[in-house]
Protein backbone atom coordinates (compact mmCIF):
# COMPACT_ATOMS: atom_id res chain seq x y z
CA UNK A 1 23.44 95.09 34.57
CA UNK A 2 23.23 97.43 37.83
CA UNK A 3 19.27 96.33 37.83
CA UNK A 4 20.29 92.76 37.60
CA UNK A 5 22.84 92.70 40.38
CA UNK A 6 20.51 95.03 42.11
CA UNK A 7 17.70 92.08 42.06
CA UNK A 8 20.33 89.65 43.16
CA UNK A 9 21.30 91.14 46.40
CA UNK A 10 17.63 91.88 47.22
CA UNK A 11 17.00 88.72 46.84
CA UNK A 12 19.70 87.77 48.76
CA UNK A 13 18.53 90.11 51.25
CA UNK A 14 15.55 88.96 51.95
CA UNK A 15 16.21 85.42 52.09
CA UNK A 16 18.81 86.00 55.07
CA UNK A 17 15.74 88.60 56.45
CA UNK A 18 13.50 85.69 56.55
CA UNK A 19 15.88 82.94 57.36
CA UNK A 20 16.51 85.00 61.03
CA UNK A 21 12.48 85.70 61.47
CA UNK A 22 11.94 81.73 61.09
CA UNK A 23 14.68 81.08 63.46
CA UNK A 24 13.02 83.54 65.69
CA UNK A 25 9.04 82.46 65.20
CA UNK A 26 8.97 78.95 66.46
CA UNK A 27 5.70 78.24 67.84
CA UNK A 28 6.57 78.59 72.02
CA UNK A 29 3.55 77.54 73.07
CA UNK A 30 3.78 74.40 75.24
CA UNK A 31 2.32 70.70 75.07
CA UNK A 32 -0.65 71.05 77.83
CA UNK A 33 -1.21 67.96 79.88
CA UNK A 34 -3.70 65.77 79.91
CA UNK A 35 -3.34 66.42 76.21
CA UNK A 36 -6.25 65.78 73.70
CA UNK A 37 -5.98 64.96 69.76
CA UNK A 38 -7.69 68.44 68.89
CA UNK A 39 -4.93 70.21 70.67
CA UNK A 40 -1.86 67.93 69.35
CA UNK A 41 -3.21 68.61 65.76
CA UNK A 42 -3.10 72.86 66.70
CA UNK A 43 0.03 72.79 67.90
CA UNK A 44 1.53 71.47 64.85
CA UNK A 45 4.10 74.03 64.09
CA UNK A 46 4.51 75.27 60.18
CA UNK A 47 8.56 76.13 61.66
CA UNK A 48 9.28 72.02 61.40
CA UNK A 49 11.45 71.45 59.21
CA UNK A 50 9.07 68.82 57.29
CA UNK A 51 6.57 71.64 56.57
CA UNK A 52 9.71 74.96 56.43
CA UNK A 53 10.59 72.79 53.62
CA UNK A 54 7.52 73.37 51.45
CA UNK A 55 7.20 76.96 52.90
CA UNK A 56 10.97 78.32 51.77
CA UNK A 57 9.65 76.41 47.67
CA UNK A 58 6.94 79.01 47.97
CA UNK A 59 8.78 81.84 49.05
CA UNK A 60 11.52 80.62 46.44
CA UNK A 61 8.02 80.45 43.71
CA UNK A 62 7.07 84.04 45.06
CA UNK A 63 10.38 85.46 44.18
CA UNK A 64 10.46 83.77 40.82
CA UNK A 65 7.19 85.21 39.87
CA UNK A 66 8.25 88.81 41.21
CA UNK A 67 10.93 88.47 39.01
CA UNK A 68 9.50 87.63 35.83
CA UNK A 69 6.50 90.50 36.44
CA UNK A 70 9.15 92.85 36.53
CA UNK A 71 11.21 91.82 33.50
CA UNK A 72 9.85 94.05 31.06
CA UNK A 73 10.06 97.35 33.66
CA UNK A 74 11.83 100.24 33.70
CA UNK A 75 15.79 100.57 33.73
CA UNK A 76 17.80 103.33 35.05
CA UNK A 77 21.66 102.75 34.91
CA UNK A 78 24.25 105.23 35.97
CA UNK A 79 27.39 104.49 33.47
CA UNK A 80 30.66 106.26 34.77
CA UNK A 81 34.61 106.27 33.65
CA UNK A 82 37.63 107.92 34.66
CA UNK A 83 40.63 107.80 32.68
CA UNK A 84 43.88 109.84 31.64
CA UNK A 85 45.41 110.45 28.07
CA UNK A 86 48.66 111.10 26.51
CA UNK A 87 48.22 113.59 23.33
CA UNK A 88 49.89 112.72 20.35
CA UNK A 89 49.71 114.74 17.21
CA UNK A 90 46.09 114.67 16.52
CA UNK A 91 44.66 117.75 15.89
CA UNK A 92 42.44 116.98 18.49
CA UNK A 93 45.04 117.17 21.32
CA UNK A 94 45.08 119.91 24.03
CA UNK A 95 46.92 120.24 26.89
CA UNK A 96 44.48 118.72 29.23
CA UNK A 97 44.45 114.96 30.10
CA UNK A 98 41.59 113.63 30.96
CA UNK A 99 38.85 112.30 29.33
CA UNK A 100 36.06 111.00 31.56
CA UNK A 101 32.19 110.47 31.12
CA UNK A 102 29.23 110.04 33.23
CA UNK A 103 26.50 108.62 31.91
CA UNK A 104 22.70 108.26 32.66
CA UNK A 105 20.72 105.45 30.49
CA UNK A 106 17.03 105.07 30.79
CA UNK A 107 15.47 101.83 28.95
CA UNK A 108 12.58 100.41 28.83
CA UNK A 109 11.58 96.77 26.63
CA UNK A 110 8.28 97.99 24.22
CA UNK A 111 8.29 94.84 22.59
CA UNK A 112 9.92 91.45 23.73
CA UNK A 113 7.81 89.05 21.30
CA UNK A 114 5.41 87.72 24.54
CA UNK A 115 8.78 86.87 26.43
CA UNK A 116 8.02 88.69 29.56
CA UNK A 117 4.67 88.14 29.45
CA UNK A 118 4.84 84.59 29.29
CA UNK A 119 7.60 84.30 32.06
CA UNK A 120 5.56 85.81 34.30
CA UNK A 121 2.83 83.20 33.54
CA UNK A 122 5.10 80.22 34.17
CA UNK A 123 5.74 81.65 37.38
CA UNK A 124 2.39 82.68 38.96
CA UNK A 125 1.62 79.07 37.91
CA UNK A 126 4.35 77.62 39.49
CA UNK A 127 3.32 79.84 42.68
CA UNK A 128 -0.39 78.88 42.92
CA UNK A 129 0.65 75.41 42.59
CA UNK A 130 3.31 75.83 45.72
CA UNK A 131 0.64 76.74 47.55
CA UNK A 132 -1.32 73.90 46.98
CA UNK A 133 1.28 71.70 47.95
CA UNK A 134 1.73 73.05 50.83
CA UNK A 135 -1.96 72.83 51.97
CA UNK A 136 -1.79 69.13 51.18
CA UNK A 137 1.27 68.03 53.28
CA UNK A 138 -0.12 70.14 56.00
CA UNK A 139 -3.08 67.63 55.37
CA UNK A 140 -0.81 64.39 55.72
CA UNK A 141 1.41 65.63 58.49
CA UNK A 142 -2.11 66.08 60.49
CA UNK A 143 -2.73 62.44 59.38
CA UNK A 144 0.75 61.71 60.72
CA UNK A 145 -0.24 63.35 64.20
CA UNK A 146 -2.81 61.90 64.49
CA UNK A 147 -1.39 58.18 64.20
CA UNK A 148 1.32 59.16 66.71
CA UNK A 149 -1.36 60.31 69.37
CA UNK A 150 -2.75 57.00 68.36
CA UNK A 151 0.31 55.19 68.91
CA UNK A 152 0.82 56.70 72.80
CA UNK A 153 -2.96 55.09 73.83
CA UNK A 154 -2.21 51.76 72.61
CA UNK A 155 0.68 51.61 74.02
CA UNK A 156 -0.57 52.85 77.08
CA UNK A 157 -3.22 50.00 76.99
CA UNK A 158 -0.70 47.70 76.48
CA UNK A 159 1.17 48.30 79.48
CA UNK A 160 -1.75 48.16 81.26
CA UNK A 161 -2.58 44.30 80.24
CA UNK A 162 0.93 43.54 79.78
CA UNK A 163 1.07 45.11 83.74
CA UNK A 164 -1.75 43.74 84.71
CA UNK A 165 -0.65 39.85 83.06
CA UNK A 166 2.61 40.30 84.74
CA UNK A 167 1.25 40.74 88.01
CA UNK A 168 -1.29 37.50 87.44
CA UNK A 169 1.99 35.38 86.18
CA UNK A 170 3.58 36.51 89.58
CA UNK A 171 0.66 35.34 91.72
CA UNK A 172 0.56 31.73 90.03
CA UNK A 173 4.73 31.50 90.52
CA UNK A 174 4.74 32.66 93.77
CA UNK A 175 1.75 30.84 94.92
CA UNK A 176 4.10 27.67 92.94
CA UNK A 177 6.46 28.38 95.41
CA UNK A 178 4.63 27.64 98.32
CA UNK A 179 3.35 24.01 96.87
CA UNK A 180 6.50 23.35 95.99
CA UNK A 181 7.62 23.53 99.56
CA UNK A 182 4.25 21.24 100.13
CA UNK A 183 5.37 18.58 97.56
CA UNK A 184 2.73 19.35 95.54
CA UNK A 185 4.29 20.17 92.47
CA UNK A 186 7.79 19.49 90.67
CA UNK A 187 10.36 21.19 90.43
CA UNK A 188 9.39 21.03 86.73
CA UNK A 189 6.03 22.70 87.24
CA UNK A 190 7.97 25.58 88.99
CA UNK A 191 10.32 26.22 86.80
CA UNK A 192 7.41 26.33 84.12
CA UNK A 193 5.71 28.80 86.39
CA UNK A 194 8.91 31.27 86.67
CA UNK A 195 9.81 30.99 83.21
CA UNK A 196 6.26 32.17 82.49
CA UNK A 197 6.29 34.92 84.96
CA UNK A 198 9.92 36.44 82.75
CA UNK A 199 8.25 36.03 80.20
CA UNK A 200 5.52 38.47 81.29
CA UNK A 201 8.50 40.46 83.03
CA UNK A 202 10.39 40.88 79.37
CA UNK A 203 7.00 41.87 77.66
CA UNK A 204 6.37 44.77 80.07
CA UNK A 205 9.48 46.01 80.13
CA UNK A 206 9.13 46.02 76.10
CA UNK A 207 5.74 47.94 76.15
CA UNK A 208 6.76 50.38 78.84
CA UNK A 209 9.71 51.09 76.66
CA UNK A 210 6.92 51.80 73.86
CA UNK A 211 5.22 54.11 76.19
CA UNK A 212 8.71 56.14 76.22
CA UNK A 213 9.25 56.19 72.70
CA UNK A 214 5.78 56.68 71.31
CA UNK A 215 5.47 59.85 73.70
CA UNK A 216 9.01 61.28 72.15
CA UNK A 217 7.51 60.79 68.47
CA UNK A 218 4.82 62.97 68.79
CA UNK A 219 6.70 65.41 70.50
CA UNK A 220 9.22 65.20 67.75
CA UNK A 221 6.68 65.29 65.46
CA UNK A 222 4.84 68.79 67.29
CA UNK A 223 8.68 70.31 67.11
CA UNK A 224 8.92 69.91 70.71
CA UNK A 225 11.66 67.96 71.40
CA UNK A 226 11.71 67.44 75.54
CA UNK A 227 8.27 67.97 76.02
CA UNK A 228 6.69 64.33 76.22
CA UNK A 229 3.07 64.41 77.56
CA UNK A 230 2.09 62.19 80.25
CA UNK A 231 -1.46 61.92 80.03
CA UNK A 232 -3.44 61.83 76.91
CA UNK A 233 -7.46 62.47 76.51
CA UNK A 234 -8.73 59.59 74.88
CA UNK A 235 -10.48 60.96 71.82
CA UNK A 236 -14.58 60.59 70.53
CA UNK A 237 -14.00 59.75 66.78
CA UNK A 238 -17.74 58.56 66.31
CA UNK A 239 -16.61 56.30 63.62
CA UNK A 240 -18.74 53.54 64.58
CA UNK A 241 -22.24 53.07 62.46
CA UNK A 242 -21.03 54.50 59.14
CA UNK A 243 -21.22 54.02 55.84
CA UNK A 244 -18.79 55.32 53.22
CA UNK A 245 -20.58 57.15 49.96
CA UNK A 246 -20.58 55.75 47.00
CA UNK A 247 -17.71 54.73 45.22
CA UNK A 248 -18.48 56.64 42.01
CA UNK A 249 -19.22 59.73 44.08
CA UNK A 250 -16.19 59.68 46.54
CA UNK A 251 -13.86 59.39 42.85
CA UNK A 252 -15.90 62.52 41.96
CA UNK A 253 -14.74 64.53 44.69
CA UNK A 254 -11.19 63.02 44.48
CA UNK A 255 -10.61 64.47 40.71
CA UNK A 256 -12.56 67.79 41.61
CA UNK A 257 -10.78 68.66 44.69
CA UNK A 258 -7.86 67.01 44.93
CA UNK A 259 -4.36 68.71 45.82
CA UNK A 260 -2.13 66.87 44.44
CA UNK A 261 -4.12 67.04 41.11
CA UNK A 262 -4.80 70.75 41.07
CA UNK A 263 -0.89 71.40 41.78
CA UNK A 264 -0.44 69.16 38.65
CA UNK A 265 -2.67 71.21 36.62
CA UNK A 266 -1.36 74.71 37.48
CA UNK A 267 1.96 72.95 37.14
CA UNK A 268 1.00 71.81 33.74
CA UNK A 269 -0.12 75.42 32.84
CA UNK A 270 3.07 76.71 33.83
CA UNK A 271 5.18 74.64 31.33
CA UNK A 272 3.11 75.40 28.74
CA UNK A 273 3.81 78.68 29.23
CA UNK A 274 7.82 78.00 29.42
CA UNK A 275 7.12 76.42 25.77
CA UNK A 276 6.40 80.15 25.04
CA UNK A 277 9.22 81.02 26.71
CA UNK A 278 11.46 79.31 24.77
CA UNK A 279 9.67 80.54 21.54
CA UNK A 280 9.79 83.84 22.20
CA UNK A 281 13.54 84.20 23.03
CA UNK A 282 14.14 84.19 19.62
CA UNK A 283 11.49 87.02 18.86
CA UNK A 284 11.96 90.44 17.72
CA UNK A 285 12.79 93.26 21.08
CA UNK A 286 12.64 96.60 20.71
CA UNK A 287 13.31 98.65 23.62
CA UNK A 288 13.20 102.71 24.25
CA UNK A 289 16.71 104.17 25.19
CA UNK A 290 17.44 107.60 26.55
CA UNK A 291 21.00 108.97 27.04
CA UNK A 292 22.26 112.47 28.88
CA UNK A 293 26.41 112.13 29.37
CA UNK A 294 28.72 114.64 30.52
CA UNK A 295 32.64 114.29 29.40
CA UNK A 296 35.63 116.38 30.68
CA UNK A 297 37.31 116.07 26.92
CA UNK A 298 35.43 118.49 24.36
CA UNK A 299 35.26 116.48 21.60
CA UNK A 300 33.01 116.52 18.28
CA UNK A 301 31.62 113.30 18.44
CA UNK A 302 29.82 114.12 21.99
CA UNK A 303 27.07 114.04 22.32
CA UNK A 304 24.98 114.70 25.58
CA UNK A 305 21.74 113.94 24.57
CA UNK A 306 20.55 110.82 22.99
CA UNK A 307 16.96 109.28 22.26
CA UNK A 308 16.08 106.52 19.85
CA UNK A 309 14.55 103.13 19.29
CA UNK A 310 16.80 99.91 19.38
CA UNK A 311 15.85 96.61 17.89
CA UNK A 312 17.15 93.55 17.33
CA UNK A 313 15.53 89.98 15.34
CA UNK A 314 17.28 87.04 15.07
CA UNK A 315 17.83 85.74 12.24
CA UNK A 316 19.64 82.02 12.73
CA UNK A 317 19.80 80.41 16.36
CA UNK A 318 21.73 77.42 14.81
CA UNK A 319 19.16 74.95 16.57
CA UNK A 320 19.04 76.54 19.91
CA UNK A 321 15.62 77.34 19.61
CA UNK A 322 14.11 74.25 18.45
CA UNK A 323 16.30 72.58 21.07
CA UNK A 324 14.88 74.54 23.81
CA UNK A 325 11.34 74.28 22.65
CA UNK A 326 11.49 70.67 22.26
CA UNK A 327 13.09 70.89 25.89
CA UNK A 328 9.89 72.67 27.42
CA UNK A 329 7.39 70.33 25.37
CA UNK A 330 9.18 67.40 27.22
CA UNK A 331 8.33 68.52 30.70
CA UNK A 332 4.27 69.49 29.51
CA UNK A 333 4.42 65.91 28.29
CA UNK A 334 5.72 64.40 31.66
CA UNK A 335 3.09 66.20 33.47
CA UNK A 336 0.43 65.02 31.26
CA UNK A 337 1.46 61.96 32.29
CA UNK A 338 1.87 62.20 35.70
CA UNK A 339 -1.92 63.70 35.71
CA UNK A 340 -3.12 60.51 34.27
CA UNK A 341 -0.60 58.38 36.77
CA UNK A 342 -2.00 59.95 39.29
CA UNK A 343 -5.68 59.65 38.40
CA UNK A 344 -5.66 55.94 38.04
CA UNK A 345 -3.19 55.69 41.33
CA UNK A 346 -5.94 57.57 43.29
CA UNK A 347 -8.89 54.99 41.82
CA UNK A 348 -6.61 52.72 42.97
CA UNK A 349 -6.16 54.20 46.57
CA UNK A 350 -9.78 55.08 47.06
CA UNK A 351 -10.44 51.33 46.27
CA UNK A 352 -8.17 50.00 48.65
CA UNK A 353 -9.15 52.43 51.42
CA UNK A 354 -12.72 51.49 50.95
CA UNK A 355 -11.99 48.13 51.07
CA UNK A 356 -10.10 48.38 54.40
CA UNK A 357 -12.98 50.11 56.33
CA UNK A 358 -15.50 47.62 54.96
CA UNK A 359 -13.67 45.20 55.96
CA UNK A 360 -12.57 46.72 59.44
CA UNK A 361 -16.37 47.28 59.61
CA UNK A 362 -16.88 43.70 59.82
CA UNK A 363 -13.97 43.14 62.65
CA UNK A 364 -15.39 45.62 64.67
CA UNK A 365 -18.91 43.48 64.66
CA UNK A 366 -16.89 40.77 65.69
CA UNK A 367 -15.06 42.68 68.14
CA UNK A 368 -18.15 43.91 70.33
CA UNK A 369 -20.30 40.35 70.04
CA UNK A 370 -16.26 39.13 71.79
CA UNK A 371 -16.49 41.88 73.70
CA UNK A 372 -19.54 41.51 75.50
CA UNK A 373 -18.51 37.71 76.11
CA UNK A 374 -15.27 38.38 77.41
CA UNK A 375 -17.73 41.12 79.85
CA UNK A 376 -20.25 37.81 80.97
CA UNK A 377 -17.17 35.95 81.09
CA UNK A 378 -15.27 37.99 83.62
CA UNK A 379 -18.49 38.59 85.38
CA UNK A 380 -19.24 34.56 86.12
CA UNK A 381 -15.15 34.10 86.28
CA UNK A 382 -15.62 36.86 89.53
CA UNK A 383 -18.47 34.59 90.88
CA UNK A 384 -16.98 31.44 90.90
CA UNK A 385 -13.77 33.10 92.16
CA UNK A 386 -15.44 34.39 95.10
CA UNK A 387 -16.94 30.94 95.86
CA UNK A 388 -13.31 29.37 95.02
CA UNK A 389 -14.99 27.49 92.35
CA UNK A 390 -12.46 28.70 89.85
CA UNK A 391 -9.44 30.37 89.69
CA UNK A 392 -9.13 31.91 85.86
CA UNK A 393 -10.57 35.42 87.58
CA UNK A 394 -6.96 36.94 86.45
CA UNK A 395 -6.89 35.61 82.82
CA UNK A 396 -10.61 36.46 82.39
CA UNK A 397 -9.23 40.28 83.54
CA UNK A 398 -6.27 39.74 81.01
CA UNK A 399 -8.63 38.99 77.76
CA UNK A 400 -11.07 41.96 79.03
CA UNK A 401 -7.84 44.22 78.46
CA UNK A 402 -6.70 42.01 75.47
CA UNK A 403 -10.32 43.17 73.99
CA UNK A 404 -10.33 46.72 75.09
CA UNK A 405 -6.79 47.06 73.64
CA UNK A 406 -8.23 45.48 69.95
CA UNK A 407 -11.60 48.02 70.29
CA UNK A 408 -9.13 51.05 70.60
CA UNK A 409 -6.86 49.37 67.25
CA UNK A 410 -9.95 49.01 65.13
CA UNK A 411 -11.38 52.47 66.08
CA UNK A 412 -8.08 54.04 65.12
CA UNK A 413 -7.81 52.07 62.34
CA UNK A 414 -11.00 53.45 60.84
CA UNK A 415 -10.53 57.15 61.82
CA UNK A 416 -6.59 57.09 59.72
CA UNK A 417 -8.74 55.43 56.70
CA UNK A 418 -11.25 57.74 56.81
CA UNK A 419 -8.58 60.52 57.11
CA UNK A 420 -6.72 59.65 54.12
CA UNK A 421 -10.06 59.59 52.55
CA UNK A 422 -10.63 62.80 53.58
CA UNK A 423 -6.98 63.82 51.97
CA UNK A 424 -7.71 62.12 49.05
CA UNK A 425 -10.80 64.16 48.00
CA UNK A 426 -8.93 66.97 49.07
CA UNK A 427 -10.98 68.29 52.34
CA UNK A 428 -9.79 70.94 54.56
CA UNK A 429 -10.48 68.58 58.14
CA UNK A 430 -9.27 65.33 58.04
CA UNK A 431 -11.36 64.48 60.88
CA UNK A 432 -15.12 65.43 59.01
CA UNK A 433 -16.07 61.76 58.65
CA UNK A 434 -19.28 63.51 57.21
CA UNK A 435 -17.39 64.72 53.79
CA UNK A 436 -16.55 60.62 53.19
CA UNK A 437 -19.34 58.39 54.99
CA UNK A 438 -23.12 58.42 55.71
CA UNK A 439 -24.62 57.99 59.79
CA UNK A 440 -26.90 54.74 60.00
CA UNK A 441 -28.99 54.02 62.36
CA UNK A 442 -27.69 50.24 62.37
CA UNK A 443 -24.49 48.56 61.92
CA UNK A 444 -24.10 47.66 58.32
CA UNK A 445 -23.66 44.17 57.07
CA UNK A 446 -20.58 42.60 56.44
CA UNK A 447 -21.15 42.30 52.52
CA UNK A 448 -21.90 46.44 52.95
């Protein structure tokens, strides 16, 4: 009992020891500025609260399995009572009073039926798959960094075109204006041309508020609330003229080295060792016991030395057992099935993903045959402008950025799928397009 409560407050202890060391270990380091996506993802800090989660289940997991390893140990009690008599008219009385004891027990489990042993199995399961779970949501929140650093650039592009369209929308009102004091146009036409021009107006203020907001996320996101970079590095993601591997091979990897499905499997280890557990609660114990007392009453049945062997064996538990074994085989069974839910879910997301960059693949083809055009096109646009041939110049300008703004979507678009491929088969850098995709020397084909 004095071990027990002993365990308790360390425990307690040491929770409210490392409670006031996370409080005190945030990650200080400011966001640098211009910022790049190499130093957003390193300054992820393992004190937000998304990942502290997963790190206080471990430390819970460690504790657990600390616990169990010592169940079996060594106990040393110190058993002590003070207390006052009356004599009557046994011939046992004297004229002293008191009768207290002190007491010293030593014990120590020699047998517990594979109780112990398999508690501290379940545990150091349970532990090794914390871990793993922990190494694969510090995988997805680097996914989810990288989408918010993502997030700032297009929004910064948009602002620029939505800027940029603005100011065009501005020059046709306001050039309106002045034919409309000519009689040239109605007041119809003008009223076309201003509404036009809000319209623009409304649509930057919208994507400058974006700017705002995506900048906050990610600093949200890096636990640094206040500290909103200004200028981001665009990143080289070299995701253009790739292949992905094989189907069959990236499922390979997937069921080899996934995270998720490891944690599963040390998870499923660990319940089969509670269904021990519950079978060997109602096993034989014997245990070792030593005794030295000391009373203040002299009395024949005192003894201050005792050393013997204590054992106990069920006999009838009434159903308890079968109830609790029954109890642990449900939860192996659930995890068998979640293994194979999670097998087939992963086919399933590996499918999908592949599909996407295959198909994103093909856009980006399209995207650089329109983007070249929309190049020639500004260039002539320019030409004739300058010999006030034409006078598109500005919405030639506008598509350039409108292009340049669906390049940047499409390139982020294919480094996030091959990310989560990159999760999925359970690799350390999200960003090794290598581990998930082949170079080529050409473009691939659309039905590639």
């Amino acid at each position: 009992m004095y071990l027990r409560r002993s365990r308790v407050l360390s425990v307690m202890l040491a929770y409210a020891v490392m409670a006031s060391g996370l409080l005190n270990a945030a990650d200080t380091r400011s966001i640098p500025d211009p910022l790049s996506l190499q130093q957003a993802i390193d300054l992820i800090d393992e004190q937000h609260p998304a990942l502290l989660r997963d790190k206080l289940l471990l430390d819970q997991s460690q504790n657990m399995a600390y616990e169990a390893r010592e169940h079996g140990s060594l106990n040393v009690a110190l058993d002590g009572r003070m207390r006052w008599y009356e004599a009557g008219s046994s011939r046992f009385a004297s004229g002293e009073h008191d009768d207290h004891r002190l007491r010293l027990i030593i014990s120590k489990s020699l047998y517990d039926g594979g109780y112990g042993d398999s508690l501290a199995e379940s545990a150091e399961q349970d532990r090794k798959a914390a871990e793993l779970r922990i190494a694969d949501n510090r995988s997805l929140y680097t996914i989810t960094v990288m989408q918010k650093f993502f997030d700032i650039i297009l929004a910064d592009i948009e602002a620029a075109r939505d800027n940029e369209d603005m100011a065009i929308r501005f020059v046709k009102f306001d050039r309106g204006q002045d034919h409309h004091e000519l009689g040239k146009i109605s007041d119809v036409d003008l009223l076309e041309l201003e509404n036009t021009f809000q319209e623009a107006r409304l649509r930057v203020i919208e994507s400058e508020g974006r700017v705002r907001s995506t900048r906050q996320a990610l600093a949200l996101v890096l636990n640094r609330p206040g500290q909103q970079p200004s200028l981001l590095s665009r990143p080289e993601l070299d995701v253009n003229n790739r292949r992905l591997l094989e189907f069959d091979m990236l499922i390979e990897k997937a069921l080899k080295n996934n995270r998720q499905l490891a944690a599963l499997g040390f998870e499923l280890l660990s319940a089969r060792a509670e269904v021990e557990v519950a079978r060997s609660s109602y096993r034989p114990d014997i245990s070792a016991i030593v005794e030295r007392s000391e009373y203040s009453r002299d009395l024949g049945s005192h003894d201050k030395w005792r050393a013997g062997l204590e054992a106990s064996w069920p006999l009838y538990s009434g159903g308890r057992q079968e109830v609790a074994v029954d109890k642990a085989q449900l939860k192996v069974n659930k995890i068998l099935y979640q293994r194979r839910q999670l097998g087939l879910d992963m086919r399933q997301k590996a499918r999908e993903l592949a599909e996407k960059f295959a198909l994103l693949n093909a856009r980006r083809q399209a995207s650089d045959v329109f983007s070249d055009y929309r190049e020639l096109y500004m260039d002539r646009s320019r030409a004739l402008y300058e010999l006030e041939v034409r006078t598109d110049l500005g919405d030639a300008m506008t598509q350039v950025s409108e292009s340049q703004l669906r390049d940047a979507e499409q390139t982020f678009e294919m480094a996030l799928v091959l990310a989560q491929l990159n999760h999925l088969i359970g690799e350390d850098d999200v960003m090794n397009w290598d581990a998930v995709t082949q170079k080529t020397e050409t473009p691939p084909q659309t039905g590639e």
